[in-house]
Protein backbone atom coordinates (compact mmCIF):
# COMPACT_ATOMS: atom_id res chain seq x y z
CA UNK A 1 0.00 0.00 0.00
CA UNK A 2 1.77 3.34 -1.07
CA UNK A 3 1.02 5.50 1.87
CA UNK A 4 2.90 8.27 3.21
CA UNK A 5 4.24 8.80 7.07
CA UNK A 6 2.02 10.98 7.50
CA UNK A 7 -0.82 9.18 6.41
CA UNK A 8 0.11 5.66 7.83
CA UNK A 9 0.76 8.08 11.70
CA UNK A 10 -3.32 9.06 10.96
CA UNK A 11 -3.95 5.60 10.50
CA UNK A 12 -2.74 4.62 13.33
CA UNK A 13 -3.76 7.85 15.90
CA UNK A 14 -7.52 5.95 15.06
CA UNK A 15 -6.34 2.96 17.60
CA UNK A 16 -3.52 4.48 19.25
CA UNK A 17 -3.56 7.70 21.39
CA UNK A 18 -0.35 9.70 21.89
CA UNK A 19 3.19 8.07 21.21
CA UNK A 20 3.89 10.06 18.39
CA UNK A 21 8.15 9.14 18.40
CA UNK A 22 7.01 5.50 18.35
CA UNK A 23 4.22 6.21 15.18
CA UNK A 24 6.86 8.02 13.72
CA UNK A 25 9.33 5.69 13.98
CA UNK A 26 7.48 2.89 12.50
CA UNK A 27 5.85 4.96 9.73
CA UNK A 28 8.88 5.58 8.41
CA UNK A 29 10.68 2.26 8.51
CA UNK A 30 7.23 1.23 6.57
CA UNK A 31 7.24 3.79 3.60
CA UNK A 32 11.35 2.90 4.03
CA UNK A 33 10.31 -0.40 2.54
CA UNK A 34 7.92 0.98 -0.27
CA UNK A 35 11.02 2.86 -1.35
CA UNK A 36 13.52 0.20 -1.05
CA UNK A 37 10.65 -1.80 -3.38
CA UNK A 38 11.04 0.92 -6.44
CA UNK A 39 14.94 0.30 -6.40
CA UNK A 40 17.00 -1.84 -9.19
CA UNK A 41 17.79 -5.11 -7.71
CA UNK A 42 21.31 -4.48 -7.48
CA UNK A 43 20.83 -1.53 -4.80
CA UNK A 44 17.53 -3.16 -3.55
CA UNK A 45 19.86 -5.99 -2.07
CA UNK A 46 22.55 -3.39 0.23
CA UNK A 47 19.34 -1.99 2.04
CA UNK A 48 18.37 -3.29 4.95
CA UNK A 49 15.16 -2.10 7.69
CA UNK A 50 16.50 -0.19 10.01
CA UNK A 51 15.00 -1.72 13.27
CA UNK A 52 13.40 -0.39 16.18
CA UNK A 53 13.86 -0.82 19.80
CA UNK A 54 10.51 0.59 21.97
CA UNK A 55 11.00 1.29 25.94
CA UNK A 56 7.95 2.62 28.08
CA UNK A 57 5.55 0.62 30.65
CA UNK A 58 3.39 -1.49 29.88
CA UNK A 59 -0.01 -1.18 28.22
CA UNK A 60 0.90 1.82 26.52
CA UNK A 61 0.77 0.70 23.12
CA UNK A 62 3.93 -0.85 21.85
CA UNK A 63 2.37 -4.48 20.95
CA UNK A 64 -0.42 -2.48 18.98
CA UNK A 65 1.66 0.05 17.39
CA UNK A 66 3.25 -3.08 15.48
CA UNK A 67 0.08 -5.25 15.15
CA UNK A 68 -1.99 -2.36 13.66
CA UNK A 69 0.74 -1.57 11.36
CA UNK A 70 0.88 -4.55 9.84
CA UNK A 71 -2.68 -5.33 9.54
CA UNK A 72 -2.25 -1.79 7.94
CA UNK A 73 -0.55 -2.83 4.98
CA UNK A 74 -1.33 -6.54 5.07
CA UNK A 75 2.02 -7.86 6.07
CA UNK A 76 2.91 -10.92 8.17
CA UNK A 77 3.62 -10.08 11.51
CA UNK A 78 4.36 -12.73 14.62
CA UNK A 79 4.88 -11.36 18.21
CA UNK A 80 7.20 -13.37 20.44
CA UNK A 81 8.22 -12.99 24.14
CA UNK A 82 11.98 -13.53 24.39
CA UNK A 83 11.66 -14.94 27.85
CA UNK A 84 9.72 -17.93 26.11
CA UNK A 85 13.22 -18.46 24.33
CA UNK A 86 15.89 -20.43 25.59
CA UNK A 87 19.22 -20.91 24.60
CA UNK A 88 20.38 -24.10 22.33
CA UNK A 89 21.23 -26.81 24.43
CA UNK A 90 18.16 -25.74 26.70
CA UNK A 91 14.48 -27.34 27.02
CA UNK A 92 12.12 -24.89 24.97
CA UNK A 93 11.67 -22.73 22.01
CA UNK A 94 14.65 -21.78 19.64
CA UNK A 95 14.92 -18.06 18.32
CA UNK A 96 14.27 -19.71 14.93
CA UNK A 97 10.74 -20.39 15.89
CA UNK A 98 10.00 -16.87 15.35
CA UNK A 99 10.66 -17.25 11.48
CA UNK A 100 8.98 -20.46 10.99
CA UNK A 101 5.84 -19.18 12.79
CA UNK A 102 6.02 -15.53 10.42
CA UNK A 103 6.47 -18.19 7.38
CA UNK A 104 2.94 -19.93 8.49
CA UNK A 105 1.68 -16.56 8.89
CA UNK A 106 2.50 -15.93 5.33
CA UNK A 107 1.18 -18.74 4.30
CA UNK A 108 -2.37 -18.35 5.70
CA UNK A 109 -2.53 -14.80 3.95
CA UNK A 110 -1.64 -15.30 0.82
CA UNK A 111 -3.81 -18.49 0.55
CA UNK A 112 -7.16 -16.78 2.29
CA UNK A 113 -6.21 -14.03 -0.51
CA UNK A 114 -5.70 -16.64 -3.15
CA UNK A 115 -9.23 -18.49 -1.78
CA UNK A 116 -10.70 -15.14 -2.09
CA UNK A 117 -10.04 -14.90 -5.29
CA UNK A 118 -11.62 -17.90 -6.48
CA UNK A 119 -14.41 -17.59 -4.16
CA UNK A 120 -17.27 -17.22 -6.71
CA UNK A 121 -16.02 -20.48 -8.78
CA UNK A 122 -15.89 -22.50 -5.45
CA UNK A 123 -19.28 -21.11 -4.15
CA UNK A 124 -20.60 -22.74 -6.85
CA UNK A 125 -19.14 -26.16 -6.68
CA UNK A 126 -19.77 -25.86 -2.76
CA UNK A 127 -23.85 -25.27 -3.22
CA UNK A 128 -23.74 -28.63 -5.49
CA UNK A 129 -22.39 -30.43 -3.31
CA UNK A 130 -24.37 -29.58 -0.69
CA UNK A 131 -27.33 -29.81 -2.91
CA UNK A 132 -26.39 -33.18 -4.14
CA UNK A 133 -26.06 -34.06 -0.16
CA UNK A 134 -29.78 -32.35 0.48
CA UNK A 135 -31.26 -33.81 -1.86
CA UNK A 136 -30.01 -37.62 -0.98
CA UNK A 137 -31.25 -36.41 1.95
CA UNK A 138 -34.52 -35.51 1.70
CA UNK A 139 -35.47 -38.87 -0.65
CA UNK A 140 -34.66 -41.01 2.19
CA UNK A 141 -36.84 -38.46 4.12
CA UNK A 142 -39.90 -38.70 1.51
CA UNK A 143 -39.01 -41.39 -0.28
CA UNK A 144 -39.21 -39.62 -3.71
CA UNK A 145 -37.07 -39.02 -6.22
CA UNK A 146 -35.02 -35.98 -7.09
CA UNK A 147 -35.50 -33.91 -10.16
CA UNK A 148 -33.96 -30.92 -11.59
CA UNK A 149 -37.08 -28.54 -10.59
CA UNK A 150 -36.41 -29.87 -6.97
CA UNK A 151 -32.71 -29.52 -6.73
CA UNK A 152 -33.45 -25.91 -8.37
CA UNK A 153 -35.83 -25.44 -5.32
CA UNK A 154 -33.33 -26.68 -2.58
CA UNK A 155 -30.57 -24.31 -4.04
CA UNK A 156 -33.23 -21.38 -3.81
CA UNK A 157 -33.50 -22.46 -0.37
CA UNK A 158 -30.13 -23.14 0.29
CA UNK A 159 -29.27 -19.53 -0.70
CA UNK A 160 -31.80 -18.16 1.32
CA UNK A 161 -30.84 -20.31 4.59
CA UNK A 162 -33.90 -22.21 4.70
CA UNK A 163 -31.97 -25.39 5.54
CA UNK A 164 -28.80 -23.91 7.66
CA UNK A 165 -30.03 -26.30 10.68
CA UNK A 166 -30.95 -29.57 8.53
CA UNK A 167 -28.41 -32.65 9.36
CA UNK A 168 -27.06 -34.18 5.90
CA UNK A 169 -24.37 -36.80 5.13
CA UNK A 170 -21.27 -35.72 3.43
CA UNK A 171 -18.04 -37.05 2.04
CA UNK A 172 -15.10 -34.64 2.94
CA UNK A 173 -11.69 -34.90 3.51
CA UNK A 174 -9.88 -36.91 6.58
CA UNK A 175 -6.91 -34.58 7.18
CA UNK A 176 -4.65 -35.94 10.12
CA UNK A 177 -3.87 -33.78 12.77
CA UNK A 178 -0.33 -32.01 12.96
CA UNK A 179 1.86 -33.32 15.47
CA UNK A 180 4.82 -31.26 17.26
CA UNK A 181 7.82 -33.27 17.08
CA UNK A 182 9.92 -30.90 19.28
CA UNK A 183 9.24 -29.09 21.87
CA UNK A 184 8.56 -25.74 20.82
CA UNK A 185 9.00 -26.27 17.26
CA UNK A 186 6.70 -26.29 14.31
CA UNK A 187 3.87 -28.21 13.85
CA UNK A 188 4.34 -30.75 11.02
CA UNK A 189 1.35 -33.71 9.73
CA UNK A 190 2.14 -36.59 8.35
CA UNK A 191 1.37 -35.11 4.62
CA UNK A 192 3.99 -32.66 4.87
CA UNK A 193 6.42 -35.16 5.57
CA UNK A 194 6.04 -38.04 2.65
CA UNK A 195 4.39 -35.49 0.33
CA UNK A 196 1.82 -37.28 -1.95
CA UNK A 197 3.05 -40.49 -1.31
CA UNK A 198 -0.20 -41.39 0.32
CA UNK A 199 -3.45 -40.50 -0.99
CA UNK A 200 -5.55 -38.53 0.87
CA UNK A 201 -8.24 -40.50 2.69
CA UNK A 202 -12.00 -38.95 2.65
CA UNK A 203 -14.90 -40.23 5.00
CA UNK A 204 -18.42 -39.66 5.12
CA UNK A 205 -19.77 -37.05 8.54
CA UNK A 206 -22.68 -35.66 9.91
CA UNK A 207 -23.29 -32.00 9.55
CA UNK A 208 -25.70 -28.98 9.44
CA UNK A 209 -26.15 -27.50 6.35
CA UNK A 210 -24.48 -23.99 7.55
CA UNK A 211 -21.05 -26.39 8.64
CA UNK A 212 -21.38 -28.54 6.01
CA UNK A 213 -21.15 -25.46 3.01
CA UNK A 214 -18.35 -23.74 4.80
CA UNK A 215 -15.81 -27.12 4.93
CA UNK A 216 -17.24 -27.92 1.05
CA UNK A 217 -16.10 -24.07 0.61
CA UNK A 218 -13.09 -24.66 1.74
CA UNK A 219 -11.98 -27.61 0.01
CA UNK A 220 -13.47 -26.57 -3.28
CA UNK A 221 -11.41 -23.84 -2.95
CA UNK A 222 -8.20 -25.27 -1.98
CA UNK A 223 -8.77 -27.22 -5.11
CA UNK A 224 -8.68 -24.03 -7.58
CA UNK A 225 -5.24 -22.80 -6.09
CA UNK A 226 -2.03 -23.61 -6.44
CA UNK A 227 -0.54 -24.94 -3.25
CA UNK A 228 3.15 -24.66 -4.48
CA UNK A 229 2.33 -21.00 -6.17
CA UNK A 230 1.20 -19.93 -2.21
CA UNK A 231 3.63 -21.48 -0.73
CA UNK A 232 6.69 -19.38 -3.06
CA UNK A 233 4.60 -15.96 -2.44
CA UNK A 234 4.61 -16.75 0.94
CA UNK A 235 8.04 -17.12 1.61
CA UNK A 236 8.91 -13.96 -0.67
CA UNK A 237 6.19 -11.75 1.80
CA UNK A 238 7.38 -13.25 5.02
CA UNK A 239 11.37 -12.04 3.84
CA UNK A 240 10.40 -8.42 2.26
CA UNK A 241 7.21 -7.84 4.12
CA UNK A 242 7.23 -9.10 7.35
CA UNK A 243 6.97 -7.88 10.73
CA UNK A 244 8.47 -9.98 13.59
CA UNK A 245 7.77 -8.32 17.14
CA UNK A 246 9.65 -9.24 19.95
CA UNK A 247 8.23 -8.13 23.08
CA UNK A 248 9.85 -8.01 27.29
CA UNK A 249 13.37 -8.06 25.33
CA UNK A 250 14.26 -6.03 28.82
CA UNK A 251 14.02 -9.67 30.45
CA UNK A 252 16.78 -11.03 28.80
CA UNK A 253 18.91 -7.87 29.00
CA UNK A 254 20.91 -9.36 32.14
CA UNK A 255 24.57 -9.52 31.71
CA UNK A 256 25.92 -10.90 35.11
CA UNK A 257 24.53 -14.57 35.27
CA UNK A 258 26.37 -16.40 37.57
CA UNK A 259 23.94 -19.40 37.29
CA UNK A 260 19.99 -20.38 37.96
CA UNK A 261 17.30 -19.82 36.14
CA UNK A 262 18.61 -16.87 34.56
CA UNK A 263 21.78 -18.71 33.52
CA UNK A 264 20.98 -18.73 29.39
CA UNK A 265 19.79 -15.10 28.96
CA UNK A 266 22.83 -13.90 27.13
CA UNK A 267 22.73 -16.74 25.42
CA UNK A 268 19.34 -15.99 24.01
CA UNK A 269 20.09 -12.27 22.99
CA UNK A 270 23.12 -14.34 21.12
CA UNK A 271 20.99 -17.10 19.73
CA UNK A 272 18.54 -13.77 17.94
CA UNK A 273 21.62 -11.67 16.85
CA UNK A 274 22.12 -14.16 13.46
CA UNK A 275 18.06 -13.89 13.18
CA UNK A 276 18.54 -10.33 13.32
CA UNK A 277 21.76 -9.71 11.30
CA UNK A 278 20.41 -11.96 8.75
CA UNK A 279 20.33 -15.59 7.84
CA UNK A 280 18.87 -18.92 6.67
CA UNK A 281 15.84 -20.31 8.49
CA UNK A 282 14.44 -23.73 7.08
CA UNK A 283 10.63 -23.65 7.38
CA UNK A 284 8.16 -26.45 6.19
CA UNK A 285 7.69 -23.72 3.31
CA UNK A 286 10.88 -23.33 2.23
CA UNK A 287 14.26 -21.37 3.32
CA UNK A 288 13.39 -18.13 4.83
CA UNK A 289 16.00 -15.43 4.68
CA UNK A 290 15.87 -13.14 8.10
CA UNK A 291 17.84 -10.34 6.20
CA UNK A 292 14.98 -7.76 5.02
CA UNK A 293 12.43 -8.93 7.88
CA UNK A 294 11.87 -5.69 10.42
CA UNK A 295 12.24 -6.53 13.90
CA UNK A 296 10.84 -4.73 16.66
CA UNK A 297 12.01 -5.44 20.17
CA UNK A 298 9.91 -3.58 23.34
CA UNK A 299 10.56 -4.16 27.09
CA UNK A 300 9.65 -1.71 29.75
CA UNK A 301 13.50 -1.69 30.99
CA UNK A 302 12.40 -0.82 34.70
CA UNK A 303 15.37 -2.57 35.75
CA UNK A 304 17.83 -3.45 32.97
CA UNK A 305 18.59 -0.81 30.29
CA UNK A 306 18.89 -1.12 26.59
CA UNK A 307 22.82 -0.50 27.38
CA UNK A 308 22.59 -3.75 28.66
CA UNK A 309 21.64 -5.63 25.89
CA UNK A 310 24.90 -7.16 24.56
CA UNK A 311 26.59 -4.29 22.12
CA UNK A 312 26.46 -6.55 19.02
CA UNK A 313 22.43 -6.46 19.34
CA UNK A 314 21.99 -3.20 20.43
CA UNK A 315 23.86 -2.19 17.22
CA UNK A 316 21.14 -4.13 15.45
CA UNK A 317 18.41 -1.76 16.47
CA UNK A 318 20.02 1.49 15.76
CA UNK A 319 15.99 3.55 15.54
CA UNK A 320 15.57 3.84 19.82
CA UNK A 321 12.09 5.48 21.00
CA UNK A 322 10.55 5.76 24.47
CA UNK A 323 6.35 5.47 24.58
CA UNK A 324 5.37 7.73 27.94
CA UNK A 325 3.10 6.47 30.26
CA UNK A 326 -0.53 7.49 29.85
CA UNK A 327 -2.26 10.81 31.35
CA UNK A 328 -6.15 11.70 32.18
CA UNK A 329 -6.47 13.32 28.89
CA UNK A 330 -4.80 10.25 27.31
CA UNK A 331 -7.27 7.93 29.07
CA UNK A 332 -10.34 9.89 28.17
CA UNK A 333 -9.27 10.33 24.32
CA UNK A 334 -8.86 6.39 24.54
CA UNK A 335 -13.06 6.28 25.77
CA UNK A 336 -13.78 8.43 23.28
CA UNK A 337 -11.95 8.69 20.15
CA UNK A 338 -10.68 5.76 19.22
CA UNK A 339 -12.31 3.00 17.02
CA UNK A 340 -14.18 0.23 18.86
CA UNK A 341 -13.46 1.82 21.77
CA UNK A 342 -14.15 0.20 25.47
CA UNK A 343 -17.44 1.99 25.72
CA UNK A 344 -17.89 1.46 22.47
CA UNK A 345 -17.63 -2.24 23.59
CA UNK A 346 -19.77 -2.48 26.69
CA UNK A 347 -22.39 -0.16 24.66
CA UNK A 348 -22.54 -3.30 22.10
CA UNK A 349 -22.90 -5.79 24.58
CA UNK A 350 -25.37 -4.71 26.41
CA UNK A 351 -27.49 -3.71 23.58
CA UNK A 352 -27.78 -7.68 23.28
CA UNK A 353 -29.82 -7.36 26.60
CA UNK A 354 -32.05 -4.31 25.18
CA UNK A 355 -29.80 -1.95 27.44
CA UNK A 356 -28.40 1.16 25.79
CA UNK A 357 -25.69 2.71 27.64
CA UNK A 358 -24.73 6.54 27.52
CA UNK A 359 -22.00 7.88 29.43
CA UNK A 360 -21.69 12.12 29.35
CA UNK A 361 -18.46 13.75 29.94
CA UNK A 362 -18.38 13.78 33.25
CA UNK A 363 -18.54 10.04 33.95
CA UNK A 364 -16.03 9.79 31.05
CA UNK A 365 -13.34 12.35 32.67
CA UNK A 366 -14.23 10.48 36.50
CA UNK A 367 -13.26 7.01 34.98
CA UNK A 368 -10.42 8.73 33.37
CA UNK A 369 -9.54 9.99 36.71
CA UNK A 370 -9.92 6.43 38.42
CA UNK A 371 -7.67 5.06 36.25
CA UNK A 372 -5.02 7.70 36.87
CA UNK A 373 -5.32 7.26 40.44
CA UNK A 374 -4.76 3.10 40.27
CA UNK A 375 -1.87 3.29 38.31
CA UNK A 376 -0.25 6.12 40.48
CA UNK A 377 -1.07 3.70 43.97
CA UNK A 378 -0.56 0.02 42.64
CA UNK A 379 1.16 -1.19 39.28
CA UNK A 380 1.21 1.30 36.11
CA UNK A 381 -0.77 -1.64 33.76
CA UNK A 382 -1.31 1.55 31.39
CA UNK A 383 -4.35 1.28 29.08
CA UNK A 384 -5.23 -2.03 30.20
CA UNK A 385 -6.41 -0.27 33.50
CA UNK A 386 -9.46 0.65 31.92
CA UNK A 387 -10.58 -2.98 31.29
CA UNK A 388 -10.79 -3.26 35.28
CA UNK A 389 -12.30 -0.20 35.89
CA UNK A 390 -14.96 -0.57 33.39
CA UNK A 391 -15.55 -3.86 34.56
CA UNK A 392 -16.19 -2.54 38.12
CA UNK A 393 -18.39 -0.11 37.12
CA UNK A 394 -20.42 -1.96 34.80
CA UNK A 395 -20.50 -5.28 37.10
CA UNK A 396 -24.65 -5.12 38.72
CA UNK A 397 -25.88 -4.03 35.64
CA UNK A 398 -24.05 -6.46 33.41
CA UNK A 399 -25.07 -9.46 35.94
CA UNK A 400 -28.58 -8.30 36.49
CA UNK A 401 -29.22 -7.86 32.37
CA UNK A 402 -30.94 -10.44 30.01
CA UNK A 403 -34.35 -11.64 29.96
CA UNK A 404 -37.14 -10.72 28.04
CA UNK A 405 -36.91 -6.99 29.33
CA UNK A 406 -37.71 -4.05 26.87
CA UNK A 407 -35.24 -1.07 25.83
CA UNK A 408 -33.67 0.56 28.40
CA UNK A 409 -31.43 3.51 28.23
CA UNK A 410 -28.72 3.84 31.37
CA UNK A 411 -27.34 7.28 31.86
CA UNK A 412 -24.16 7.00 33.24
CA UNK A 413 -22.97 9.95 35.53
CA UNK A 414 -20.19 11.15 37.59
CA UNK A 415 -22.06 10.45 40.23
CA UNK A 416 -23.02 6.56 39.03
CA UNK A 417 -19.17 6.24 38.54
CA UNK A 418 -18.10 7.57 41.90
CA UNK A 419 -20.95 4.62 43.36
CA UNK A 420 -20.24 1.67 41.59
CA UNK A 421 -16.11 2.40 41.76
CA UNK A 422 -16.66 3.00 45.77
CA UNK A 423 -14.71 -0.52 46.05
CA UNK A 424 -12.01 0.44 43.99
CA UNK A 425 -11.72 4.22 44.88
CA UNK A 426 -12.20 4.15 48.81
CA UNK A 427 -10.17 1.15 49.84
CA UNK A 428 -6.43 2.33 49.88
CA UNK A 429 -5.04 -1.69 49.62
CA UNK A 430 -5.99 -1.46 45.92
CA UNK A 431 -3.83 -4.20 45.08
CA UNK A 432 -6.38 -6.37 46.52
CA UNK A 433 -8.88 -5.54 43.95
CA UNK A 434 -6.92 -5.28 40.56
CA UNK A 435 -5.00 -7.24 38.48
C-alpha cells in the first residue's frame, strides 16, 4: 500500500492515542520499505530495515503500534516474548521459531487471498455439493425421487438459509492432525512429511447444512489454487514484508549470570543476533531469509537498560524510541476517540440485553480519573487499566441484564461512577482488587 508517514501516523492515531516518536518511527521504517521496493535489484539488495527498539511501561501501546501496522498494509507479523526463548542446548523454544511461525503466517494470507479470489467459482461447486447431499437427503426423508425442478428449489432455499439447521451426510476430507515433534518447534502432519506419497483419505460425517457449506467451501477452494504458487509468495512476503515483534526483550537484557534460572539469557540475545543480522531459516515452506524482515524489540527496561543488551544487538536496532506512560487526557481520548473503543464495547454488549448505555463527559473524565489514580497507587498496567475499571463499574448491571426486558437507556454519571467504583476508589489496599 503506497502511503505516506504521515498518512500511515493518521492511520494509526484511530487505535492508538499519543506516542507520536514511536508512530513516527514505524511509519517511516514502513514507507522505508515501499522505497527500497522501487529500487533496481542491485541496490535493492545493500538496504536493509532499520529496526526499532521501543521502551515505556506497559499497556501503553507498543504491541499495537506493530500489530496495527501490519494489519495496515497486510504484512505478516508474529509477536514473540523472548523470555519464552531459551538458549540451544536448553528445554524450549529456539529463536528460529519466530521465522517459521512468520512463514505460516505468510502462508495463511496469501492463501485466504488466493481463496478469495476464487471464491465465486468455489461457491458454486460448494452449493452442489451440498445440494447433491440435500437432496439424498430428503429422498430417504420422503421417499421420492429428485428432479432438476427440486434440486433448483433446494438451491433457492439453500441460498436463502432455509436449511442452515438440517443434518445431511457428506463425504469430505480426513486430514490428520499435525503433530509437534519438538518441543517448541513447528507443527508438522504426516502429509507434509512423505508429500503425496499417500493418498488422501475422505470419509463420510454428519453436519448442518451452515457447517457442512463452509468445509465444502473450503476444500473446493483449496482445489482451484495452487498450493506450491502460495507457498513461493509466501516465503517472498514473510522475507520483504514481514513484521516480527519481539516483546519483554528487557528480560533477557541481564549480563551478570552467575547461574539459575537466569543462567541462558545472554545466550538468548546471542541465539537472535544471526536472526537479526540476517540468515537462513528452514521452514516447512521453504528457506526463509531473516535479512529484510523488520524486527521490533519492546521491554519496559524498569530494571535493565537497553545499554545492557549485549553491544552486538543493540547495534542491530540502531531507531531507539521511548512510549510515555498514559495521562487523564490520554485515558479519556482512549473512551472516546478511538475505534471500537471500550465503551464502544460495553455499549454493544449490552445492547444484546435491550440496554443502551450513555456515558456524558463527566462520567467519562471520573473514569479517566480512576484510572489515573490506580496506576499512580498500585502497578502502572497503562491502558489495560481501563478494562478493570470498566468492569467494576459496569459489574450489577451487566449481571442483572438479560431476559425478556424491553429497551432501556442507562445514563451513566459522575455520580453513578463515583458509586459503583466506591470498592475500587475508597479502599487504599488497591492491590487487593486489581490485576
Amino acid at each position: 500500500m503506497d502511503l505516506s508517514p504521515k498518512q500511515i501516523v493518521n492511520r494509526l492515531d484511530k487505535y492508538i492515542i499519543g506516542q507520536d516518536d514511536a508512530k513516527k518511527a514505524v511509519a517511516i521504517a514502513l514507507r522505508n520499505r515501499y522505497r527500497r521496493a522501487q529500487l533496481p535489484a542491485e541496490i535493492r539488495e545493500e538496504i536493509t530495515p532499520k529496526n526499532i527498539i521501543m521502551k515505556g511501561p506497559t499497556g501503553v501501546g507498543k504491541t499495537e503500534i506493530a500489530r496495527r501496522l501490519a494489519k495496515l498494509v497486510k504484512a505478516p507479523f508474529v509477536k514473540v516474548e523472548a523470555t519464552k526463548c531459551t538458549e540451544v542446548g536448553y528445554v524450549g523454544k529456539d529463536v528460529e521459531g519466530m521465522i517459521r511461525d512468520l512463514a505460516e503466517c505468510a502462508y495463511r494470507l496469501v492463501k485466504a487471498e488466493k481463496e478469495e479470489e476464487v471464491r465465486s467459482k468455489a461457491t458454486v461447486a460448494a452449493e452442489k455439493r451440498i445440494v447433491h447431499a440435500l437432496a439424498e437427503a430428503k429422498k430417504e426423508e420422503k421417499g421420492d425421487t429428485a428432479k432438476e425442478v427440486f434440486e433448483a428449489n433446494l438451491l433457492d432455499g439453500l441460498r436463502k438459509g432455509q436449511y442452515d439447521n438440517f443434518m445431511i451426510e457428506m463425504e469430505v476430507l480426513d486430514a490428520p492432525q499435525p503433530m509437534e515433534l519438538v518441543p517448541g518447534g513447528a507443527a508438522i502432519s504426516i502429509g507434509s512429511i512423505f508429500g503425496d506419497m499417500f493418498q488422501q483419505k475422505k470419509k463420510k460425517r454428519r453436519f448442518s447444512v451452515r457447517e457442512a457449506f463452509q468445509i465444502a467451501l473450503e476444500e473446493e477452494s483449496a482445489k482451484l489454487v495452487d498450493d506450491d504458487a502460495i507457498k513461493e509468495e509466501a516465503v517472498y512476503r514473510a522475507e520483504n514484508d514481514g513484521i516480527v515483534f519481539i516483546d519483554e526483550i528487557d528480560k533477557i537484557a541481564g549480563k551478570n549470570n552467575h547461574g539459575g534460572a537466569d543462567v541462558s539469557r545472554e545466550g538468548v540475545q546471542r541465539d537472535i543476533l544471526p536472526i537479526v543480522e540476517g540468515s537462513t531459516v528452514v521452514t516447512k515452506y521453504g528457506p526463509v531469509k531473516t535479512d529484510f524482515i523488520l524486527f521490533i524489540a519492546a521491554g519496559a527496561f524498569h530494571v535493565a537498560a537497553i545499554e545492557d543488551l549485549i553491544p552486538e544487538l543493540q547495534g542491530r536496532f540502531p531507531v531507539s524510541v521511548e512510549l510515555n506512560s498514559l495521562t487523564k487526557e490520554d485515558f479519556v481520548r482512549i473512551l472516546t476517540e478511538t475505534e471500537n473503543s471500550l465503551t464502544f464495547q460495553y455499549g454493544k454488549l449490552l445492547e444484546v440485553d435491550n440496554i443502551q448505555l450513555q456515558f456524558d463527559r463527566g462520567a467519562i473524565e471520573r473514569i479517566a480519573e480512576v484510572a489515573v489514580e490506580l496506576n499512580l497507587t498500585s502497578e502502572d498496567i497503562g491502558a489495560r487499566r481501563l478494562h478493570t475499571v470498566m468492569e467494576y463499574l459496569l459489574e450489577d448491571i451487566s449481571f442483572n441484564a438479560g431476559g425478556d426486558y424491553p429497551m432501556f437507556t442507562l445514563n451513566i454519571d459522575s455520580k453513578y461512577v463515583d458509586e459503583h467504583l466506591q470498592k475500587l476508589t475508597g479502599d487504599r489496599n488497591l492491590k487487593k482488587y486489581v490485576l
